[in-house]
PDB file of N, CA and C in Angstrom:
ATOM      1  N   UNK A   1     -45.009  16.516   9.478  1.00  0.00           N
ATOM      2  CA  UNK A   1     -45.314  15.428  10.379  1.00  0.00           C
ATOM      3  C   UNK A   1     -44.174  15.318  11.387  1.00  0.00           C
ATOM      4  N   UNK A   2     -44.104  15.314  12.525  1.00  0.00           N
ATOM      5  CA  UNK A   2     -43.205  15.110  13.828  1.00  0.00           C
ATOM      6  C   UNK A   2     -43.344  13.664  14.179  1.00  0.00           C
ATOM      7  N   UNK A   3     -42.327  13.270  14.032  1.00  0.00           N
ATOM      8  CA  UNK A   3     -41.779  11.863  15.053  1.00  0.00           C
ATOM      9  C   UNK A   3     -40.782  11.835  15.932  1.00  0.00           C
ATOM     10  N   UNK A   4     -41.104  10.712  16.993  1.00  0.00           N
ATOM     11  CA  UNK A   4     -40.590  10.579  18.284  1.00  0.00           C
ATOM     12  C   UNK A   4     -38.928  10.010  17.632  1.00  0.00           C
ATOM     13  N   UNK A   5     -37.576  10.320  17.893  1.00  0.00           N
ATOM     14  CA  UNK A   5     -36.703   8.800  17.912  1.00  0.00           C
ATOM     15  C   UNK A   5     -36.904   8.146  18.958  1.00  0.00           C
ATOM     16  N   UNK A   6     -37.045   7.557  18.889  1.00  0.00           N
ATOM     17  CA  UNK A   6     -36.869   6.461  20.239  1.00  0.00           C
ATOM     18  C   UNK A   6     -35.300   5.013  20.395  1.00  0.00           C
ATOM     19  N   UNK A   7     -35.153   4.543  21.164  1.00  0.00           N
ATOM     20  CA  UNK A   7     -34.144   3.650  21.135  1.00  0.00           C
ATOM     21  C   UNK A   7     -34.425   2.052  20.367  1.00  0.00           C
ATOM     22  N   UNK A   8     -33.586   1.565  19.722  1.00  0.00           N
ATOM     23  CA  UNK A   8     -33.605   0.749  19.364  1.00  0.00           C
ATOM     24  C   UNK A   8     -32.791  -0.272  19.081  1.00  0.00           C
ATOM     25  N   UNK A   9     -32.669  -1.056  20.296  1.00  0.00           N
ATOM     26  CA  UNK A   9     -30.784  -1.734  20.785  1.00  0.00           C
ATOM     27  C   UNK A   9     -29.925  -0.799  20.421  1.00  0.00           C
ATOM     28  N   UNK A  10     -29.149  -0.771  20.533  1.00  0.00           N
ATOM     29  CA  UNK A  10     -27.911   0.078  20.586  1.00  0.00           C
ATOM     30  C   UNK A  10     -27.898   1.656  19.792  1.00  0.00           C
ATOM     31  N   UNK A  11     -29.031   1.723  18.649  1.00  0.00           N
ATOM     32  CA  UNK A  11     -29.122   2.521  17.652  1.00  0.00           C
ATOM     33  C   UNK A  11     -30.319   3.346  17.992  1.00  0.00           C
ATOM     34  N   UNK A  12     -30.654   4.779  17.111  1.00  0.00           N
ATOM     35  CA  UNK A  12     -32.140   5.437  17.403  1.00  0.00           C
ATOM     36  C   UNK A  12     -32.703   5.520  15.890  1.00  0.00           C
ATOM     37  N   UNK A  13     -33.687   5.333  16.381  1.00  0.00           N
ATOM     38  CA  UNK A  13     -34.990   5.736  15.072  1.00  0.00           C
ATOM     39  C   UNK A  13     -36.008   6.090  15.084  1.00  0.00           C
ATOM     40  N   UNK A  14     -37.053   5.812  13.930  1.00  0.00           N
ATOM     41  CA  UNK A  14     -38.107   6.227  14.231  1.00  0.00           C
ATOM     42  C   UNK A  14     -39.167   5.467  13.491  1.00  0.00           C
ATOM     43  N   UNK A  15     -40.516   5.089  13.968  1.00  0.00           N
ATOM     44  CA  UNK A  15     -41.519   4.351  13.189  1.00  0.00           C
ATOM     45  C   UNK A  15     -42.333   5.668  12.011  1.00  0.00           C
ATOM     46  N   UNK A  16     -42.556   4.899  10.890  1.00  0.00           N
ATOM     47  CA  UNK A  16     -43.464   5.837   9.897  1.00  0.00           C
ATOM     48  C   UNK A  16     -44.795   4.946   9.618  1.00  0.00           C
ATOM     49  N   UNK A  17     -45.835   5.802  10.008  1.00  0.00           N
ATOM     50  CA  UNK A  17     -46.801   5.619  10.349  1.00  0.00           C
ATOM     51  C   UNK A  17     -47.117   4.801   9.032  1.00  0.00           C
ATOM     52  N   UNK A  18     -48.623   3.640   8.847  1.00  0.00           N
ATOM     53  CA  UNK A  18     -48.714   2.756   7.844  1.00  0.00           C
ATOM     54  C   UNK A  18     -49.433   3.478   6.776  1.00  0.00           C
ATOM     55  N   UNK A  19     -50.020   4.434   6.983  1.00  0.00           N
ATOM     56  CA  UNK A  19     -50.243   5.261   6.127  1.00  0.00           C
ATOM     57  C   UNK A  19     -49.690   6.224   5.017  1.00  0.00           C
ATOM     58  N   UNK A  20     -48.588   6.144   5.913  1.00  0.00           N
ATOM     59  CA  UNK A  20     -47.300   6.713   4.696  1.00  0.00           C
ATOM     60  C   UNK A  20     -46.218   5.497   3.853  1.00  0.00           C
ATOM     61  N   UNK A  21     -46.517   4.590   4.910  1.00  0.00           N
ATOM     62  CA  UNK A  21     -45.876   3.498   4.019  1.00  0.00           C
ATOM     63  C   UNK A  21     -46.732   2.878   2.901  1.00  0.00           C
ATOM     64  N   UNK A  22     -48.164   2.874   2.787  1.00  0.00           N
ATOM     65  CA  UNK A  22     -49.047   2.647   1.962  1.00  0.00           C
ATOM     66  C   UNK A  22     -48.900   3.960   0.610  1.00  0.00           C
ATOM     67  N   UNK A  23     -48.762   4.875   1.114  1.00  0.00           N
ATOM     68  CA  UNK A  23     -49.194   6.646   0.462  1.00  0.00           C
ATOM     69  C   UNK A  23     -47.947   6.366  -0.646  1.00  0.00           C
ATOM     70  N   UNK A  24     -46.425   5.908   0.579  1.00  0.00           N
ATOM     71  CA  UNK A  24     -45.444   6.168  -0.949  1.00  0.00           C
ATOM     72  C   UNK A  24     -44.929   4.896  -1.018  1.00  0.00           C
ATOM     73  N   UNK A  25     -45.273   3.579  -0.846  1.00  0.00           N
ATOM     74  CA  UNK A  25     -45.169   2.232  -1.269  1.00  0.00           C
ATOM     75  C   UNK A  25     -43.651   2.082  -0.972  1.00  0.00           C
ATOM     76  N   UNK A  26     -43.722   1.891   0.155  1.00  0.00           N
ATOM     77  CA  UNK A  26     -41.991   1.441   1.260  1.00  0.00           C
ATOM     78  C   UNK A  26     -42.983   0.500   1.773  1.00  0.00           C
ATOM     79  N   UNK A  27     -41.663  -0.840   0.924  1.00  0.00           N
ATOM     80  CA  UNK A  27     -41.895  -2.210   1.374  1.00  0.00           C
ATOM     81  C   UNK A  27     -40.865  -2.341   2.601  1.00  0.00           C
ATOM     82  N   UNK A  28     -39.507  -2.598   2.363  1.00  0.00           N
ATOM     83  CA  UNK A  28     -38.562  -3.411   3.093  1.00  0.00           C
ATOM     84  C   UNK A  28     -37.436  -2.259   3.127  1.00  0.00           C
ATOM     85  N   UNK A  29     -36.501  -1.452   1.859  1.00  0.00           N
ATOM     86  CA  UNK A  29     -35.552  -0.757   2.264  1.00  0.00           C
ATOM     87  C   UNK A  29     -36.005   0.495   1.529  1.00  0.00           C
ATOM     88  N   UNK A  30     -35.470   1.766   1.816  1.00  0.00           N
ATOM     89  CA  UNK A  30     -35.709   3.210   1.491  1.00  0.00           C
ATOM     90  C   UNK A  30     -34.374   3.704   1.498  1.00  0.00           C
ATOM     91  N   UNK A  31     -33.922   4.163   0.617  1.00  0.00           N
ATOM     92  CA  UNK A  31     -32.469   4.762   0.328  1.00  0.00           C
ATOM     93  C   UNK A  31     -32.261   6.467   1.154  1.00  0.00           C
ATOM     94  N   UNK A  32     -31.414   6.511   1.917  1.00  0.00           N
ATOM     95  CA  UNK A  32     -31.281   7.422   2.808  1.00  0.00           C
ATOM     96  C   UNK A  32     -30.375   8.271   1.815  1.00  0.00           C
ATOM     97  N   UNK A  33     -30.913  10.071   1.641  1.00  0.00           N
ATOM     98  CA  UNK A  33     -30.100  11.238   0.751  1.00  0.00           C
ATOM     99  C   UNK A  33     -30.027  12.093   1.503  1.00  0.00           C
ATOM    100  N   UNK A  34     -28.912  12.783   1.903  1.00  0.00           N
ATOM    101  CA  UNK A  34     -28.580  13.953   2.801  1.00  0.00           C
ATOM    102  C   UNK A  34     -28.374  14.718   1.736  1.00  0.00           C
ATOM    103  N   UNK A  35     -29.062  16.080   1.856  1.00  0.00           N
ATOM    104  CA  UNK A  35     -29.572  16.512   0.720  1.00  0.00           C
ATOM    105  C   UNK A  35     -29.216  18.262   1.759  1.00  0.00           C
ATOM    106  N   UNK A  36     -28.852  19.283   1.506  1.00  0.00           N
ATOM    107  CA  UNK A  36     -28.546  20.764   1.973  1.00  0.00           C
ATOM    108  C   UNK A  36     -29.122  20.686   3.312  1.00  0.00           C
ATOM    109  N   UNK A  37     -28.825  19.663   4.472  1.00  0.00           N
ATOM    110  CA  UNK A  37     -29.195  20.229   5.674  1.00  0.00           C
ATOM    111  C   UNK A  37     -31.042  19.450   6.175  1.00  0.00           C
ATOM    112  N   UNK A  38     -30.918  18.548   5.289  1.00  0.00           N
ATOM    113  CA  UNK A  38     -32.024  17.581   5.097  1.00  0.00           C
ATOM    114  C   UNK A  38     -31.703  16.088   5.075  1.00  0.00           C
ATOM    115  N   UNK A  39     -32.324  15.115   5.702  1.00  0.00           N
ATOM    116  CA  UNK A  39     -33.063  13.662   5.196  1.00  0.00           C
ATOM    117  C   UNK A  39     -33.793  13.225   4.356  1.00  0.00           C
ATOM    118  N   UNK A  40     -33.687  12.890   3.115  1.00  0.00           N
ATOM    119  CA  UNK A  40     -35.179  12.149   2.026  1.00  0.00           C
ATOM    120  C   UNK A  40     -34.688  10.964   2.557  1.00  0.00           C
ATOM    121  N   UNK A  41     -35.872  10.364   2.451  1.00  0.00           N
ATOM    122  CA  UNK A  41     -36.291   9.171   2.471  1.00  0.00           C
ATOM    123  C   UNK A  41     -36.961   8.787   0.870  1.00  0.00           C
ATOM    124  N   UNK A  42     -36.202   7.626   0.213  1.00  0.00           N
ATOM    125  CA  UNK A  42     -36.742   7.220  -1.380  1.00  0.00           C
ATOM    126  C   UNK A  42     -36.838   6.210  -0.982  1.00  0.00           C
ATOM    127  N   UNK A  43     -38.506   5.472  -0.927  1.00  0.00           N
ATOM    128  CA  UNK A  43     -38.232   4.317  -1.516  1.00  0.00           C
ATOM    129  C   UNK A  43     -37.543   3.535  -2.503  1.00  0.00           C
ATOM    130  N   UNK A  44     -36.817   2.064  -2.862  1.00  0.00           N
ATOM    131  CA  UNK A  44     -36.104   1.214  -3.094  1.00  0.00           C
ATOM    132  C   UNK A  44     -36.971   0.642  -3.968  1.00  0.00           C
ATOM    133  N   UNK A  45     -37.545   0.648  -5.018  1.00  0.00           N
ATOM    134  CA  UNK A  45     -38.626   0.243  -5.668  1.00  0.00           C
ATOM    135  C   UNK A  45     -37.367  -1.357  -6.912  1.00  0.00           C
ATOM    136  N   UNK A  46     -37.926  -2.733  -6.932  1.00  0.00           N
ATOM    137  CA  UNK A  46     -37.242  -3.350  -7.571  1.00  0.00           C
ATOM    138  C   UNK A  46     -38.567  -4.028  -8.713  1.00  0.00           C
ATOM    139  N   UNK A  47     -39.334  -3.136  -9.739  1.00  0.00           N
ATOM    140  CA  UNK A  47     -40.057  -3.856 -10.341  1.00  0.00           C
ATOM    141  C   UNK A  47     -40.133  -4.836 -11.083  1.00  0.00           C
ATOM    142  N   UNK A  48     -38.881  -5.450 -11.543  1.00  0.00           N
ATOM    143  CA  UNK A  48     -38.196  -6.984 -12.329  1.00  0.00           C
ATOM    144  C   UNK A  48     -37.583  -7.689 -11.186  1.00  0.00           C
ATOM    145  N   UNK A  49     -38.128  -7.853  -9.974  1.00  0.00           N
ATOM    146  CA  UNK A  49     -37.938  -8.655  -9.027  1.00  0.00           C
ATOM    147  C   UNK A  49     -38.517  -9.902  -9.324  1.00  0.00           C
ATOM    148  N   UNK A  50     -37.629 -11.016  -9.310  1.00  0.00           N
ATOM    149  CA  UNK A  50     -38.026 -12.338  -9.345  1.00  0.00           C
ATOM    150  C   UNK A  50     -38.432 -12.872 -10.915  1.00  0.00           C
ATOM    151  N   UNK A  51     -38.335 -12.198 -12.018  1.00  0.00           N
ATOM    152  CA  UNK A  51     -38.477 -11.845 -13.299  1.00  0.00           C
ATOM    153  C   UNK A  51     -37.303 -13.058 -13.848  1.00  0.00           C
ATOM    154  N   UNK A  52     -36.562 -13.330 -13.616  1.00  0.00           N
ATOM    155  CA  UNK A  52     -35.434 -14.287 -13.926  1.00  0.00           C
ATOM    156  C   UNK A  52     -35.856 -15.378 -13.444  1.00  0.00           C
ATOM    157  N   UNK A  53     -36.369 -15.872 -12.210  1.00  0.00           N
ATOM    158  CA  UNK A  53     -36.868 -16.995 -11.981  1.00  0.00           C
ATOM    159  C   UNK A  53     -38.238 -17.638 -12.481  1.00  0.00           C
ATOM    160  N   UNK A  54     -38.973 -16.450 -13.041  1.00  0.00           N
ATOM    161  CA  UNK A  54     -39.960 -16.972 -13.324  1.00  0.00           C
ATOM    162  C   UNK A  54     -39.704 -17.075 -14.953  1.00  0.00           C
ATOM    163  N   UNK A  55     -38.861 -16.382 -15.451  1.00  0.00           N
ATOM    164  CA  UNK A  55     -39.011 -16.985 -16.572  1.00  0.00           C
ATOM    165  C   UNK A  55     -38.044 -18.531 -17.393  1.00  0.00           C
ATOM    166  N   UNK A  56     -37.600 -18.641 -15.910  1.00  0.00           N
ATOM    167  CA  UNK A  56     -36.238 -20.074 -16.372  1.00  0.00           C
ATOM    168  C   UNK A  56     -37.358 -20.816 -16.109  1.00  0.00           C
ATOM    169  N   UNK A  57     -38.426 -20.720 -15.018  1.00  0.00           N
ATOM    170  CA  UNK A  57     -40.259 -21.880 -14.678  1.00  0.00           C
ATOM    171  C   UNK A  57     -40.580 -22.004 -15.878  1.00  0.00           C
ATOM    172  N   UNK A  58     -40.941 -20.721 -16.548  1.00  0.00           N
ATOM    173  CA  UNK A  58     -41.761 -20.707 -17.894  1.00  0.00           C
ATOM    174  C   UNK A  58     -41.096 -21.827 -19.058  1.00  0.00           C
ATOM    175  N   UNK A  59     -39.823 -21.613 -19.213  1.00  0.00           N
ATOM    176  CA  UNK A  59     -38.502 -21.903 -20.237  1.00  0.00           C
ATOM    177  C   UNK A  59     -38.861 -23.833 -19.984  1.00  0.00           C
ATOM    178  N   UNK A  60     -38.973 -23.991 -18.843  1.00  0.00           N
ATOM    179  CA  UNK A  60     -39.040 -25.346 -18.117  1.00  0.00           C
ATOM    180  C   UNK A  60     -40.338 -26.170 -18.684  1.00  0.00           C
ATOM    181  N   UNK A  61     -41.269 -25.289 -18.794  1.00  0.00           N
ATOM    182  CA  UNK A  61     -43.049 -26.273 -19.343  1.00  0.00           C
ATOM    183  C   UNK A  61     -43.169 -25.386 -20.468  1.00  0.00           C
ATOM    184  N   UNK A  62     -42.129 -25.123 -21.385  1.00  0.00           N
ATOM    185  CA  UNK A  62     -42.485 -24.635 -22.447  1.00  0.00           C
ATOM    186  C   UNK A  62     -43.320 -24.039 -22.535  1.00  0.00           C
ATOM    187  N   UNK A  63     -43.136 -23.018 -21.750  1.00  0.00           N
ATOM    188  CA  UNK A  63     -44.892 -21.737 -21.837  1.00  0.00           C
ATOM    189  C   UNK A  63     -43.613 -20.530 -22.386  1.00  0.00           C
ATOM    190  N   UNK A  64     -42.977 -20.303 -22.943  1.00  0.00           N
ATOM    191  CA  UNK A  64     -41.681 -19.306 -23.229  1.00  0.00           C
ATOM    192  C   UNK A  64     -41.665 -19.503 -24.701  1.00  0.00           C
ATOM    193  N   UNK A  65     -42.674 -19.329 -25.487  1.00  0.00           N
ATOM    194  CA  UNK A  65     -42.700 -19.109 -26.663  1.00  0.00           C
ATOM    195  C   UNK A  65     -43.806 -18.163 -27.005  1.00  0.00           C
ATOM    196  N   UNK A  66     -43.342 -17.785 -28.958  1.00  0.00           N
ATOM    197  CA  UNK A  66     -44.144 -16.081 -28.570  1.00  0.00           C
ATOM    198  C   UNK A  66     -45.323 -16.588 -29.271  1.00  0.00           C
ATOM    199  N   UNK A  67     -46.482 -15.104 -28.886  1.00  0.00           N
ATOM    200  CA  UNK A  67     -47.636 -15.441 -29.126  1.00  0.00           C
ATOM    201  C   UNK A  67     -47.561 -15.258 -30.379  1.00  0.00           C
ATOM    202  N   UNK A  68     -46.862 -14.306 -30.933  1.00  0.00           N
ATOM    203  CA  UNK A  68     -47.033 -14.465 -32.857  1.00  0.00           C
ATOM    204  C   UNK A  68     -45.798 -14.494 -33.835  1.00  0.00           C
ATOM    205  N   UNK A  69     -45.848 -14.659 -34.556  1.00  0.00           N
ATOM    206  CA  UNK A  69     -44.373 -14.226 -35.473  1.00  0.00           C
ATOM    207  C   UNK A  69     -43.704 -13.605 -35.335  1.00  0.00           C
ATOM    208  N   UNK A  70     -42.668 -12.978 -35.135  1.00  0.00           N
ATOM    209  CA  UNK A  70     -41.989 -11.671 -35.686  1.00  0.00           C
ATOM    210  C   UNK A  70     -42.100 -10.976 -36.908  1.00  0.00           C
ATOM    211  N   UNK A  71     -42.234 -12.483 -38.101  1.00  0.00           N
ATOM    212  CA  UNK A  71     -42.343 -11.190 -39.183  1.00  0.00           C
ATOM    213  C   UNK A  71     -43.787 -12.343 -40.204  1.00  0.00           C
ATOM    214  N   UNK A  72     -44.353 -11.287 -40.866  1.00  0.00           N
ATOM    215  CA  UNK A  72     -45.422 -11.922 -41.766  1.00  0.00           C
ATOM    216  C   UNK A  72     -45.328 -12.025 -42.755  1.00  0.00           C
ATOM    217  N   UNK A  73     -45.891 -12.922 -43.910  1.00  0.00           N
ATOM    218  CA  UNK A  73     -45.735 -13.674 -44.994  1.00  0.00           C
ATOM    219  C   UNK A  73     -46.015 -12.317 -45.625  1.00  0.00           C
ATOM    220  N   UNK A  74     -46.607 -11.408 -45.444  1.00  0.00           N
ATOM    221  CA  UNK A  74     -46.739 -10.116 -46.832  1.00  0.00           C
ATOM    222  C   UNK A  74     -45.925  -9.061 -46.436  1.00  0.00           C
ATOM    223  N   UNK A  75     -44.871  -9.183 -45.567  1.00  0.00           N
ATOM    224  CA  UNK A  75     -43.861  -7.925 -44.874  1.00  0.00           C
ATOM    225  C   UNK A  75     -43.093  -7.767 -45.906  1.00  0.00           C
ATOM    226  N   UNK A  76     -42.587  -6.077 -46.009  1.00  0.00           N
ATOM    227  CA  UNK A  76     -42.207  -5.380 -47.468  1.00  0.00           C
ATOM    228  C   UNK A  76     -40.413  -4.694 -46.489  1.00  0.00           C
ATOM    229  N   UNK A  77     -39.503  -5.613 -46.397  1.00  0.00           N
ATOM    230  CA  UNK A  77     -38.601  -5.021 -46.294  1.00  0.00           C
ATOM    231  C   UNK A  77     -37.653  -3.920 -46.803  1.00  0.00           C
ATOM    232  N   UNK A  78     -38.422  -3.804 -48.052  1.00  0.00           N
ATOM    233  CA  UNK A  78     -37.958  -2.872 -49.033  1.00  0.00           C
ATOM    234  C   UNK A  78     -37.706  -1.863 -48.746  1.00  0.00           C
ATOM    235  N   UNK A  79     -38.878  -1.198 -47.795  1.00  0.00           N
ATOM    236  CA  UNK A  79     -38.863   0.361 -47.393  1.00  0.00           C
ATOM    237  C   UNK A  79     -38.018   0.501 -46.466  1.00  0.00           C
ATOM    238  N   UNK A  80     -37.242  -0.635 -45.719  1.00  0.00           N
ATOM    239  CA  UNK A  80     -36.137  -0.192 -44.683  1.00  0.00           C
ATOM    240  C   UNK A  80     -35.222  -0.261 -45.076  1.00  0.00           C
TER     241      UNK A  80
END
């Protein structure tokens, strides 16, 4: 695929079409690797984003308790 740089205040770049931002899921930042005479582009993927706040909400209306026991009334610790 060929892209234009073009100017962009003081700096140059280039737009990636929305189709590739859909194809390899680049939200906001992509980690730049100079790699033997090359550019990758990696998306920045943060999947426990916001994971801490939602669970201090949960902790708050007591929805932060588990759905079952840990251990059951006929569990045979013996064998461990």
């Amino acid at each position: 695929m060929e892209l234009s740089v073009i100017q962009i205040g003081n700096s140059k770049g280039f737009r990636l079409p929305k189709a590739v931002l859909e194809r390899y899921n680049i939200k906001d930042k992509v980690e730049l690797i100079f790699e033997k005479g090359r550019l990758i582009l990696k998306p920045i993927t943060e999947p426990r984003h916001g994971w801490n706040q939602a669970f201090q909400e949960m902790h708050k209306v007591g929805d932060d308790q588990p759905l079952m026991n840990d251990v059951f009334k006929d569990e045979d610790f013996g064998e461990w």
